[in-house]
N, C-alpha and C. Protein backbone atom coordinates (compact mmCIF):
# COMPACT_ATOMS: atom_id res chain seq x y z
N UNK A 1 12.33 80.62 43.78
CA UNK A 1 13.62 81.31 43.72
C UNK A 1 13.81 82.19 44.95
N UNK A 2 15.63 82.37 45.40
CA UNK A 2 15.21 83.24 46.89
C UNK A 2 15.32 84.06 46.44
N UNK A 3 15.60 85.28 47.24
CA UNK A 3 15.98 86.84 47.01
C UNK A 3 17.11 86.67 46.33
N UNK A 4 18.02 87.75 45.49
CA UNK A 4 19.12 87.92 45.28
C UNK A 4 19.91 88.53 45.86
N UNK A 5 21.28 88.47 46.22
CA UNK A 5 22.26 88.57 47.03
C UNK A 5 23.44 89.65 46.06
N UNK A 6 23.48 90.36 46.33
CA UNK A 6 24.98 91.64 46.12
C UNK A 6 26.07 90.80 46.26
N UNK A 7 26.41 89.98 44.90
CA UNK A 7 27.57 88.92 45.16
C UNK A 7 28.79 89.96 45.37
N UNK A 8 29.01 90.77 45.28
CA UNK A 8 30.50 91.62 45.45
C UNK A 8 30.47 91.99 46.94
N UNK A 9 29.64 92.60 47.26
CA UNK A 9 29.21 92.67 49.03
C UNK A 9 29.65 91.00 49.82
N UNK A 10 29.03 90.62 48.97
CA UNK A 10 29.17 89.25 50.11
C UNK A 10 30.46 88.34 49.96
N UNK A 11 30.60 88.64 48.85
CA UNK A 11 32.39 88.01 48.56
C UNK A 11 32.83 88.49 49.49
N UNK A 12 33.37 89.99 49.98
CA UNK A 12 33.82 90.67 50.38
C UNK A 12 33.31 90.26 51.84
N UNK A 13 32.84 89.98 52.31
CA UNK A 13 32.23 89.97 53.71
C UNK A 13 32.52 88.35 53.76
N UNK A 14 31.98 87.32 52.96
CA UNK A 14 32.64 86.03 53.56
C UNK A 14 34.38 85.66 53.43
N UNK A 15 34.99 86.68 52.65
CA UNK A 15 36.47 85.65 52.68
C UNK A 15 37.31 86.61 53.65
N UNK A 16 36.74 87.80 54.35
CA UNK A 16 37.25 88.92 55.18
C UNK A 16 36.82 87.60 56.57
N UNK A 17 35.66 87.09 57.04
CA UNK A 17 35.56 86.32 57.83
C UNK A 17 35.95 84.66 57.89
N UNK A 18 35.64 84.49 56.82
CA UNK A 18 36.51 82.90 56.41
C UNK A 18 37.42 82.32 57.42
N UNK A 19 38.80 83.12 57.01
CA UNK A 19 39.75 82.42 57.40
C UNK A 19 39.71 82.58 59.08
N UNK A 20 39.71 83.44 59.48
CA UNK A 20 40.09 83.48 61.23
C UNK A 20 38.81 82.56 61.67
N UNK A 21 37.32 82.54 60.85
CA UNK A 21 36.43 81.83 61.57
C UNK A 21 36.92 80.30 61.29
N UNK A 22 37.45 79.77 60.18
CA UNK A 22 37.63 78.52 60.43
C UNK A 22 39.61 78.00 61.36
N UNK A 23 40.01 78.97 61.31
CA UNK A 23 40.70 78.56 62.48
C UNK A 23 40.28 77.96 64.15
N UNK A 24 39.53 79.33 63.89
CA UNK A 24 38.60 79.32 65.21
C UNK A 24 37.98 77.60 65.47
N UNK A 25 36.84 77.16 64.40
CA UNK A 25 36.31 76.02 64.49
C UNK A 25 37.79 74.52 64.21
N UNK A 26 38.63 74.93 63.74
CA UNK A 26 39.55 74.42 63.59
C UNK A 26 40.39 73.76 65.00
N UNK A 27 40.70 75.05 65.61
CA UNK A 27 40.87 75.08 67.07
C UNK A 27 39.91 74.23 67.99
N UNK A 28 39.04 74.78 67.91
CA UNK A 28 38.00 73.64 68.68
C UNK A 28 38.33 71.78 68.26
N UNK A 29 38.32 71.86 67.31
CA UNK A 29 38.48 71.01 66.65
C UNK A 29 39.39 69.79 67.30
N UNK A 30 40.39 70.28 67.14
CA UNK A 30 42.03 69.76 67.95
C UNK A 30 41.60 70.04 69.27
N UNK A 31 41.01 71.02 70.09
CA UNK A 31 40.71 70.83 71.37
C UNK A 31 40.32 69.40 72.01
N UNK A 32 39.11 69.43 71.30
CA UNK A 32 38.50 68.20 71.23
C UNK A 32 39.09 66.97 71.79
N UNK A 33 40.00 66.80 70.15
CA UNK A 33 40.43 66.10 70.25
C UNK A 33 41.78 65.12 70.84
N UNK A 34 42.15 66.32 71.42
CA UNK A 34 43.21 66.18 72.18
C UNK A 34 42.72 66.02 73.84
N UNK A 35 41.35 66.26 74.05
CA UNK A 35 40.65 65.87 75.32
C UNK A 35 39.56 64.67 75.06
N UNK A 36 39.99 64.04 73.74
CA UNK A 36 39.34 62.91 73.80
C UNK A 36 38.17 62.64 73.90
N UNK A 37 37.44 64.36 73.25
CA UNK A 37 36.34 64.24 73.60
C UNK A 37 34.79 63.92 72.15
N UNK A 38 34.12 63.87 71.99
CA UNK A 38 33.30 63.82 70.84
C UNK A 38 31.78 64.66 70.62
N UNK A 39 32.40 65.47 71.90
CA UNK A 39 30.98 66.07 72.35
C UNK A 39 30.57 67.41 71.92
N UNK A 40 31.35 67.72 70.43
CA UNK A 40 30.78 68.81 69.34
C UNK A 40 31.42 68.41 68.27
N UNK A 41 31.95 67.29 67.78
CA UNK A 41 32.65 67.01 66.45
C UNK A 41 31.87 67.15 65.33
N UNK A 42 30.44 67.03 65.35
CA UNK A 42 29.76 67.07 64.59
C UNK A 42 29.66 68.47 64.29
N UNK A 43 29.32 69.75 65.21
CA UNK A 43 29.29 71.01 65.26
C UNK A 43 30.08 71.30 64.35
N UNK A 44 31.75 71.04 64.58
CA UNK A 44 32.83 71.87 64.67
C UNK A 44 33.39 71.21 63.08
N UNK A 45 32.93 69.91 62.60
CA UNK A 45 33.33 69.03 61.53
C UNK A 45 31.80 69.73 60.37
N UNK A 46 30.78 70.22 60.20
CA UNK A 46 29.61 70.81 59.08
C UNK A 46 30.21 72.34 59.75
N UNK A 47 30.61 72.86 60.53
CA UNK A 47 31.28 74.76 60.30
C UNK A 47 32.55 74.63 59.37
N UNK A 48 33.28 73.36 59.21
CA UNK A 48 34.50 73.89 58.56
C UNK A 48 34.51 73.61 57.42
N UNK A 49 33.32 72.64 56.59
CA UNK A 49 32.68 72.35 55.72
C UNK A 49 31.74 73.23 55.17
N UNK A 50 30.80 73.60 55.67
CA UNK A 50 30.53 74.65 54.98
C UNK A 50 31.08 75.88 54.78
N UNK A 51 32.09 76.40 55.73
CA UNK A 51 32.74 78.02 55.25
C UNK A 51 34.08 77.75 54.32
N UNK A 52 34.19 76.30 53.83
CA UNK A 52 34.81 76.16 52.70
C UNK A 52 34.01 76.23 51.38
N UNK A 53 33.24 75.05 51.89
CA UNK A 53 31.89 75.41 50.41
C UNK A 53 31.68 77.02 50.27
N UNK A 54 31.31 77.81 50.94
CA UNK A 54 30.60 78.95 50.68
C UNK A 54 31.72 79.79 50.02
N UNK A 55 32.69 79.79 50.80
CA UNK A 55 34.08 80.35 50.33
C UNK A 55 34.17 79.67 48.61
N UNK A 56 34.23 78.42 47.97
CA UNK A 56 34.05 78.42 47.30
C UNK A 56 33.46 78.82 46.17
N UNK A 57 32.10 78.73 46.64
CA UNK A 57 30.85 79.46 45.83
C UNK A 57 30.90 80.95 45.59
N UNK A 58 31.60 81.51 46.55
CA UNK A 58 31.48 83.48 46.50
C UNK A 58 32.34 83.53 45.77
N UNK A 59 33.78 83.09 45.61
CA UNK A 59 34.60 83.28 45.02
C UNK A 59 34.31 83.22 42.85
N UNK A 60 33.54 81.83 42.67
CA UNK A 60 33.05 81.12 41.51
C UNK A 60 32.06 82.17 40.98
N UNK A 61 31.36 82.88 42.02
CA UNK A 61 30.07 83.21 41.05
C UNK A 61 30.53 84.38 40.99
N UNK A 62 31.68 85.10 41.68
CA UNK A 62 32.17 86.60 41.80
C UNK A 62 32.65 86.62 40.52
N UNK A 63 33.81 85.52 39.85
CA UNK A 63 34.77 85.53 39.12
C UNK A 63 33.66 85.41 37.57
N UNK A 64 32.44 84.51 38.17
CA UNK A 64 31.42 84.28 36.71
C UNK A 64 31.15 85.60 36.46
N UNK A 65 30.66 86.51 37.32
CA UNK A 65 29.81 87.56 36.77
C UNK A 65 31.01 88.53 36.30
N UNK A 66 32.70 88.37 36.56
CA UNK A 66 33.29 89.01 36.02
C UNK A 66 34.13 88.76 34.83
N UNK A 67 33.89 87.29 34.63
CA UNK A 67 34.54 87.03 33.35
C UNK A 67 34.43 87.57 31.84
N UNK A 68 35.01 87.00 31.20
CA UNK A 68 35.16 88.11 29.80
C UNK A 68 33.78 87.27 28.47
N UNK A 69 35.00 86.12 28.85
CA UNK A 69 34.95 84.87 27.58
C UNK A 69 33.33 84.08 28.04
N UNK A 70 33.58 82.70 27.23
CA UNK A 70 32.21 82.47 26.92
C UNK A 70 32.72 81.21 27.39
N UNK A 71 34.14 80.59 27.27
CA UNK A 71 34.76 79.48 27.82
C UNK A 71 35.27 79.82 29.23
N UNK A 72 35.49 80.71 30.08
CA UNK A 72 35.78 80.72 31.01
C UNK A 72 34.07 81.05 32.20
N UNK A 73 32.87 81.38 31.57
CA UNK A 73 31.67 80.98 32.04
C UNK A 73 31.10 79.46 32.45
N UNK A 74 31.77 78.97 31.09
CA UNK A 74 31.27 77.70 31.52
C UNK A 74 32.52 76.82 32.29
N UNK A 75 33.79 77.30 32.23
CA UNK A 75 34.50 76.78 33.47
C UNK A 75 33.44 76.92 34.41
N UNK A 76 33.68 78.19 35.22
CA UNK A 76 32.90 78.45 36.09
C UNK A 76 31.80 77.77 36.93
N UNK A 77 30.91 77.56 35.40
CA UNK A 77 29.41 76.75 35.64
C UNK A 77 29.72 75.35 35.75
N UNK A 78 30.67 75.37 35.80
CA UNK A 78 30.57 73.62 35.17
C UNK A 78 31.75 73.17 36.87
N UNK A 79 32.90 73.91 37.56
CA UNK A 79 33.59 74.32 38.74
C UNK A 79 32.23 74.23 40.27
N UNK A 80 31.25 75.35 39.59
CA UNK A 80 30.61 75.58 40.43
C UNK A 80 29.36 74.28 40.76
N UNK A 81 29.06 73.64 39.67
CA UNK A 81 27.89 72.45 39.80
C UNK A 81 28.52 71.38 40.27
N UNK A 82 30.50 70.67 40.11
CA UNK A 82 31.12 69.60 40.69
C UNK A 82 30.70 70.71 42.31
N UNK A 83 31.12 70.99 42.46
CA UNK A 83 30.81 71.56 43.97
C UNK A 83 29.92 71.12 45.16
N UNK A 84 28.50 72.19 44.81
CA UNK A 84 27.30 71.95 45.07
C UNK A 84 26.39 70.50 44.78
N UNK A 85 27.05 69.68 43.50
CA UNK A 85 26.82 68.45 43.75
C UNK A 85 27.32 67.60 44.71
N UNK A 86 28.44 67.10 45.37
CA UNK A 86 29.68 66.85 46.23
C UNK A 86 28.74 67.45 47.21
N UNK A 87 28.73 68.67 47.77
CA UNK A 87 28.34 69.26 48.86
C UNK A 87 26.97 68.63 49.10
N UNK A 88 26.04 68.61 48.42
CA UNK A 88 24.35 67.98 48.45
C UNK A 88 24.30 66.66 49.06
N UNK A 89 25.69 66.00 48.22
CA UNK A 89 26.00 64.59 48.82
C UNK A 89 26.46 64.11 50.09
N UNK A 90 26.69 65.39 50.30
CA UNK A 90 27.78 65.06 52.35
C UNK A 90 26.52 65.58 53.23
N UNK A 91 25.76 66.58 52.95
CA UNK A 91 25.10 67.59 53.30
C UNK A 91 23.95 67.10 54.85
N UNK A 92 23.83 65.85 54.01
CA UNK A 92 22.38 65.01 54.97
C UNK A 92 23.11 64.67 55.96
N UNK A 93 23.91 64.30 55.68
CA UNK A 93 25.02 63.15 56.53
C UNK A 93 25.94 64.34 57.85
N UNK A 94 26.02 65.25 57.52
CA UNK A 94 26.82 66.46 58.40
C UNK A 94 25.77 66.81 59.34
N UNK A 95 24.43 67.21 58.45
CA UNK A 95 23.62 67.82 59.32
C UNK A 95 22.46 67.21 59.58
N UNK A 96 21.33 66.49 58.90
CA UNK A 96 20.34 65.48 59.42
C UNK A 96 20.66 64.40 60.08
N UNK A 97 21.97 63.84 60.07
CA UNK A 97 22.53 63.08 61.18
C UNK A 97 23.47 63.33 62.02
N UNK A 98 24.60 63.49 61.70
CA UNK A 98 25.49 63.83 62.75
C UNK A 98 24.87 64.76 63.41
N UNK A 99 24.79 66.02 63.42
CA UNK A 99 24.57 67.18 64.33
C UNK A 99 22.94 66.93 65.03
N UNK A 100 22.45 66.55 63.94
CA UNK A 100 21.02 66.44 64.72
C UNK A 100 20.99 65.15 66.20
N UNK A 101 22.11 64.63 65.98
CA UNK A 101 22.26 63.39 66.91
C UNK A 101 22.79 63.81 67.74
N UNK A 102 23.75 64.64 67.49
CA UNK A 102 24.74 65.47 68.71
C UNK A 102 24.07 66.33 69.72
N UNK A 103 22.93 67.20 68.96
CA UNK A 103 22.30 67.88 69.51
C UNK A 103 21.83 66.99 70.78
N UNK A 104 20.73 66.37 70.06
CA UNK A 104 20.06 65.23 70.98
C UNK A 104 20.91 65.05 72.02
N UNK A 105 21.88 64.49 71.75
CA UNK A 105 23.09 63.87 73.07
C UNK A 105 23.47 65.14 74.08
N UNK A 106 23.56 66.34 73.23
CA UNK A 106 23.66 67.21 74.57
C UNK A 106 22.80 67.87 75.06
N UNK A 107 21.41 67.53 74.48
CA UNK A 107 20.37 68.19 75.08
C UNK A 107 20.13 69.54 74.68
N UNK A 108 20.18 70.15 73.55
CA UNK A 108 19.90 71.20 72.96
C UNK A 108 18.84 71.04 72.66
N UNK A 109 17.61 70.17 72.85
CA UNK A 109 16.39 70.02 72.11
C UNK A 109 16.09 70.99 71.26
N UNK A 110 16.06 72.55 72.10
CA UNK A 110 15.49 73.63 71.02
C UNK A 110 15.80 74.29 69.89
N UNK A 111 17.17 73.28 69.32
CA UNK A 111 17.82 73.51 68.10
C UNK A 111 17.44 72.98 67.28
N UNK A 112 17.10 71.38 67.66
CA UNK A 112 16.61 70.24 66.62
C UNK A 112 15.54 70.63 65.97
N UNK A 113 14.73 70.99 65.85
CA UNK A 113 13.66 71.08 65.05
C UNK A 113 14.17 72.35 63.52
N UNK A 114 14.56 73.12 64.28
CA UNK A 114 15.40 73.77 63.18
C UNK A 114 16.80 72.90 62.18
N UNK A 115 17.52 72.08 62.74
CA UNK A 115 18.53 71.30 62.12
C UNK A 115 17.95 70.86 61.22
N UNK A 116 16.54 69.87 61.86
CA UNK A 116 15.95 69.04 60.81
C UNK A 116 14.98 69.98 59.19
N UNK A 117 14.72 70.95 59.75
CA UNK A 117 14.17 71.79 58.53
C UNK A 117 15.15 72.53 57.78
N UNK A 118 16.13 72.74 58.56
CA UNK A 118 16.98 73.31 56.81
C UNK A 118 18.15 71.89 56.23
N UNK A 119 18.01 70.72 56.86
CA UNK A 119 18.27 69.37 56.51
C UNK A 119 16.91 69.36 55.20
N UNK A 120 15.48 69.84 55.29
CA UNK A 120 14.87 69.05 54.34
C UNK A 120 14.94 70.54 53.24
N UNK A 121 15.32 71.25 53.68
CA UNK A 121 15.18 72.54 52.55
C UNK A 121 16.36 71.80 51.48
N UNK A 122 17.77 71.72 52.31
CA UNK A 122 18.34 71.20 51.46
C UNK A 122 17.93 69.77 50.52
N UNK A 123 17.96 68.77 51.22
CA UNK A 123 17.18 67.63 50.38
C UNK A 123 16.15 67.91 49.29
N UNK A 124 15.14 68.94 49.71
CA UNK A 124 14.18 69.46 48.58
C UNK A 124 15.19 70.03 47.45
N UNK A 125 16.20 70.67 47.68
CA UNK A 125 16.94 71.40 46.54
C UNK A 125 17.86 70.41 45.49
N UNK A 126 18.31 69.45 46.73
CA UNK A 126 18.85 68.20 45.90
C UNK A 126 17.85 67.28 44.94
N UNK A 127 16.82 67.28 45.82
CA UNK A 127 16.02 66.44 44.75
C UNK A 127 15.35 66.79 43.20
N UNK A 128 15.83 68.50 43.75
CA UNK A 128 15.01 69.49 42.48
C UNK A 128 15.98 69.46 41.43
N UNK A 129 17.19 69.11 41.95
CA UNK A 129 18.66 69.85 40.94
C UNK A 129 19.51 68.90 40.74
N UNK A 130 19.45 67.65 41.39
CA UNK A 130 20.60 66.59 41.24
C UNK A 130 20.89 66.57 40.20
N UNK A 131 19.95 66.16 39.46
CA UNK A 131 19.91 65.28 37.94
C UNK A 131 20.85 66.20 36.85
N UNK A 132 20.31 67.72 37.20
CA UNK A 132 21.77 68.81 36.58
C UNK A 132 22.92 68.52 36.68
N UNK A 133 23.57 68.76 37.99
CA UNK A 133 24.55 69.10 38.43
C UNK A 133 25.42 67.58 38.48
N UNK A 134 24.35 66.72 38.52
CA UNK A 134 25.53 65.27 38.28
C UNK A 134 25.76 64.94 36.58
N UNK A 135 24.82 65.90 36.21
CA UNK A 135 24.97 65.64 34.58
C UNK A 135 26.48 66.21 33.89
N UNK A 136 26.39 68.04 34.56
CA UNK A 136 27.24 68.76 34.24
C UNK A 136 28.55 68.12 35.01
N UNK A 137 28.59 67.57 35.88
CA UNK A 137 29.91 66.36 36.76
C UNK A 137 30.50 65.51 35.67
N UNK A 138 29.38 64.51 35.86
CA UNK A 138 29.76 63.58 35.17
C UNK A 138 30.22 63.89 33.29
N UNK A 139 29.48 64.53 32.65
CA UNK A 139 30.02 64.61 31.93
C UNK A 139 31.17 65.35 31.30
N UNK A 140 31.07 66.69 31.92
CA UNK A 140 32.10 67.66 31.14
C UNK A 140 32.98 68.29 32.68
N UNK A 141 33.10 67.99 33.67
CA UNK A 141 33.82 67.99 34.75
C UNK A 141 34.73 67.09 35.40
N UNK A 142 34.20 66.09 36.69
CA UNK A 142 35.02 65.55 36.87
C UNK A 142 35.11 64.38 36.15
N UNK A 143 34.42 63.89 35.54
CA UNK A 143 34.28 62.77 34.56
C UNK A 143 34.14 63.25 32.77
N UNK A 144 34.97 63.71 32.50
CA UNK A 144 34.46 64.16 30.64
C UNK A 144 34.28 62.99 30.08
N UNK A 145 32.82 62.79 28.94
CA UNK A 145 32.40 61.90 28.00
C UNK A 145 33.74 62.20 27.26
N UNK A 146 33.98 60.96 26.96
CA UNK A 146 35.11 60.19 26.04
C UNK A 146 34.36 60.63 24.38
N UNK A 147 33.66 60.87 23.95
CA UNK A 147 32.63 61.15 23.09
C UNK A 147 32.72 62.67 22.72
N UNK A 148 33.90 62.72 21.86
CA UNK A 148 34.42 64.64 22.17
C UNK A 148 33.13 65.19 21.61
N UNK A 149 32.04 64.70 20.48
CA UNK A 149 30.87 65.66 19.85
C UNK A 149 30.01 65.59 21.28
N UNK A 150 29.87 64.86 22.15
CA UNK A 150 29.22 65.04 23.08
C UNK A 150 29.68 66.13 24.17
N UNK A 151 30.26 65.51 24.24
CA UNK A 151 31.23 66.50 25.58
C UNK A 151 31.32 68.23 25.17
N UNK A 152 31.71 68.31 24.12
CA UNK A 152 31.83 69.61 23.45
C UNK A 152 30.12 70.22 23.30
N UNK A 153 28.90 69.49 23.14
CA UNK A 153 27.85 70.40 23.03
C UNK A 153 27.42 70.37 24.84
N UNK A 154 27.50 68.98 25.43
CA UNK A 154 27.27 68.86 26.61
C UNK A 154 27.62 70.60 27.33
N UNK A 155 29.08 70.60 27.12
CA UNK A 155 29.98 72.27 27.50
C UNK A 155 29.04 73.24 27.00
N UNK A 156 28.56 73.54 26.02
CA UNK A 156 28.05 74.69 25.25
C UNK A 156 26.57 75.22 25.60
N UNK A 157 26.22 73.50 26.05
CA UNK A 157 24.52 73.14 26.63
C UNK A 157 24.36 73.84 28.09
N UNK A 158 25.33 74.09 28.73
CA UNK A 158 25.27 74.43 30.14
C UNK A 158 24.43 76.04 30.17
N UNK A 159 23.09 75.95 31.05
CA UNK A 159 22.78 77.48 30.95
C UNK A 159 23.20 77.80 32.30
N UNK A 160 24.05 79.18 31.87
CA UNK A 160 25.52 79.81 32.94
C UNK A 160 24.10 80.33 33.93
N UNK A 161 23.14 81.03 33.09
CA UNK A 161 22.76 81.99 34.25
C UNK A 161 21.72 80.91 35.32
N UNK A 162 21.05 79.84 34.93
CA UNK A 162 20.78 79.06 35.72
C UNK A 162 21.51 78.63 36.39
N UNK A 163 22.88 77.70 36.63
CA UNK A 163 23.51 77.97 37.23
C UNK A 163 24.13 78.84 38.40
N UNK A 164 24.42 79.65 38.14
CA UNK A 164 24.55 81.30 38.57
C UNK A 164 23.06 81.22 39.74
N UNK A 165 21.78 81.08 39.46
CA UNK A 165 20.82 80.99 39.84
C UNK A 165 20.37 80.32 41.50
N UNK A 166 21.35 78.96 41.03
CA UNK A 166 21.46 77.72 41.63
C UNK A 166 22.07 78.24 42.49
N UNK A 167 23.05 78.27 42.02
CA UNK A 167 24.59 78.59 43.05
C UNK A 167 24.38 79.99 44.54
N UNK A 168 23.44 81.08 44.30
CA UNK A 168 22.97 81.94 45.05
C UNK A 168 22.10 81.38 45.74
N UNK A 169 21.25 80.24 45.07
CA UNK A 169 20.31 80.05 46.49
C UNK A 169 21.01 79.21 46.90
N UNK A 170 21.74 78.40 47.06
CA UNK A 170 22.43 77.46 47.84
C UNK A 170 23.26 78.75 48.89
N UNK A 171 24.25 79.23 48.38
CA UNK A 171 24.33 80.51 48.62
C UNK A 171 23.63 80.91 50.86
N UNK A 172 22.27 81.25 49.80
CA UNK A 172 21.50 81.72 51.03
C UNK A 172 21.41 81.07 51.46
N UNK A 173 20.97 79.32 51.67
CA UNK A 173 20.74 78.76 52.45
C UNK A 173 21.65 78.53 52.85
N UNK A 174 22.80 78.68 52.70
CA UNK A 174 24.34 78.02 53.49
C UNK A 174 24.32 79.20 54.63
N UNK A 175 23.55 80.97 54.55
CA UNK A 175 23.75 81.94 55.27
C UNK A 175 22.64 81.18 56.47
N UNK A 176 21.50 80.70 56.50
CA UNK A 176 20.53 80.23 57.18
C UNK A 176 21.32 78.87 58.04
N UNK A 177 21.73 78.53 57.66
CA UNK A 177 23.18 77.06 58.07
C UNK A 177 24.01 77.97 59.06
N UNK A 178 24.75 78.76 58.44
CA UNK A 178 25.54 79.63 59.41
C UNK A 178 25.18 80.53 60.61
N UNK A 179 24.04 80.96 60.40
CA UNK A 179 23.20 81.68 61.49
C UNK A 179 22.90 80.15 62.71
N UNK A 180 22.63 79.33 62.04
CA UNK A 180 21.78 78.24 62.67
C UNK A 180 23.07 77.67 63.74
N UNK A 181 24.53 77.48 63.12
CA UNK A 181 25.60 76.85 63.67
C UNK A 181 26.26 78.09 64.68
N UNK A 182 25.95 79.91 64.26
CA UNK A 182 26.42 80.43 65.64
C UNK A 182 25.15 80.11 67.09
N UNK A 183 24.27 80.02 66.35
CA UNK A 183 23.04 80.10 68.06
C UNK A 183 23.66 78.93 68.11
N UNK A 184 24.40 77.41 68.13
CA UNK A 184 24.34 76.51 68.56
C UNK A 184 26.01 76.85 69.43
N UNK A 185 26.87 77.57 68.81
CA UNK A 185 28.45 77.80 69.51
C UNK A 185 27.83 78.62 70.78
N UNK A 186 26.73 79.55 70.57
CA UNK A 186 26.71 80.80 71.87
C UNK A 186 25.64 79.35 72.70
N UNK A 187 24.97 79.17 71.92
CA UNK A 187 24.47 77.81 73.41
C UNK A 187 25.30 76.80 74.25
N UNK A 188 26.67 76.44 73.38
CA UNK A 188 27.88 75.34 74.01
C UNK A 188 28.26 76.80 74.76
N UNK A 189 28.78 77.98 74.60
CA UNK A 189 29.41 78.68 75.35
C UNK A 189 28.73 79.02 76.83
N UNK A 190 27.31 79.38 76.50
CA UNK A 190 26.34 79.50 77.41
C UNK A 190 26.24 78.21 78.58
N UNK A 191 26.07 77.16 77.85
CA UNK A 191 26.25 75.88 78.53
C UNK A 191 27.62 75.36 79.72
N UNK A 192 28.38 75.98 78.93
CA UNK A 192 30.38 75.81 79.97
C UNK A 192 30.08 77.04 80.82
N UNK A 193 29.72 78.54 80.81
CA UNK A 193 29.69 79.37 81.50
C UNK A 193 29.21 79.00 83.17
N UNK A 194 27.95 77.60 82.66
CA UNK A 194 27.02 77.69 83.67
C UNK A 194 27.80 76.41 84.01
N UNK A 195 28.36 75.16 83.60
CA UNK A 195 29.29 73.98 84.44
C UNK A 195 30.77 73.51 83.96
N UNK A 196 31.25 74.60 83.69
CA UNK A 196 32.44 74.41 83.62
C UNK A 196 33.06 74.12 82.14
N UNK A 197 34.52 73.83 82.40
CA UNK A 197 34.71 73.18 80.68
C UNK A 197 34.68 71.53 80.44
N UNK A 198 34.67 71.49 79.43
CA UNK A 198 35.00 70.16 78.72
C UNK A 198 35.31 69.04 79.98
N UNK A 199 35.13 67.50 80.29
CA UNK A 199 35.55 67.08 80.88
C UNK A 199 36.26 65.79 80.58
């Protein structure tokens, strides 16, 4: 289990930065692509992906720990696991390949080794938690059992604070993701300082 996180602090601190930061990567984005270029899509395509996920998650677990009811928990839990399942599923693919390939191509070597280890932190977490979170999906989320006695204990079966649990360390590791994706923007910046821009 990681440390625990001051979800009201950090709500407060990721959706105050959220929006102007994914403009920002947004911007790049269309830069890009309007110079025809492919030579951070990967970067600029897992930053606007994850500060949606996370934005998601702060918001879900803020609203869990403030809810009243016992049915609006397991919204929550059940909101928050379609999520982080979905996200687990893109996750390899954003960052153990695309970016780790990108890197390579522009010669960041001294990033890669880090890409690839919080690529397997995550995979370790998927492999620990899938079987949950596609359970709580599939059945009582984006897919509800047709089987209302099922579906109805399936709902009741959900433990919120595990969940809740889940959802913070993903959480942190998305903060370890984000630390990891600014040293890679101040290295592209570092990199144009010294030959110019985009070509």
């Amino acid at each position: 289990m990681f440390k625990k996180i001051n979800l009201n602090k950090e709500k407060k601190s990721i959706n105050k930065q959220i929006p102007e930061s994914l403009i920002y990567d947004y911007a790049i984005l269309k830069g890009l692509q309007a110079r025809k270029s492919t030579k951070y899509i990967a970067l600029a395509e897992l930053s606007i992906h994850l500060k949606i996920v996370q934005s998601d998650l702060s918001i879900l677990t803020f609203n869990h720990r403030n809810c009243e009811t016992e049915m609006e928990k397991k919204f929550y839990s059940r909101m928050i696991s379609i999520i982080i399942y979905e996200y687990l599923n893109d996750i390899n693919n954003l960052l153990g390949n695309k970016l780790v390939k990108e890197l390579t191509k522009n010669n960041f070597n001294e990033l890669i080794n880090e890409a690839k280890t919080l690529n397997k932190v995550f995979s370790d977490f998927q492999k620990s938690h899938k079987n949950l979170f596609k359970h709580i999906r599939n059945t009582t989320g984006a897919h509800k059992s047709k089987n209302t006695e099922f579906l109805l204990r399936s709902v009741f079966d959900i433990e919120d604070e595990k969940i809740m649990n889940l959802a913070t360390d993903i959480m942190i590791i998305n903060n370890k993701l984000t630390r990891l994706l600014t040293t890679i923007y101040k290295r592209v910046s570092k990199f144009h300082k010294e030959n110019g821009i985009i070509k």
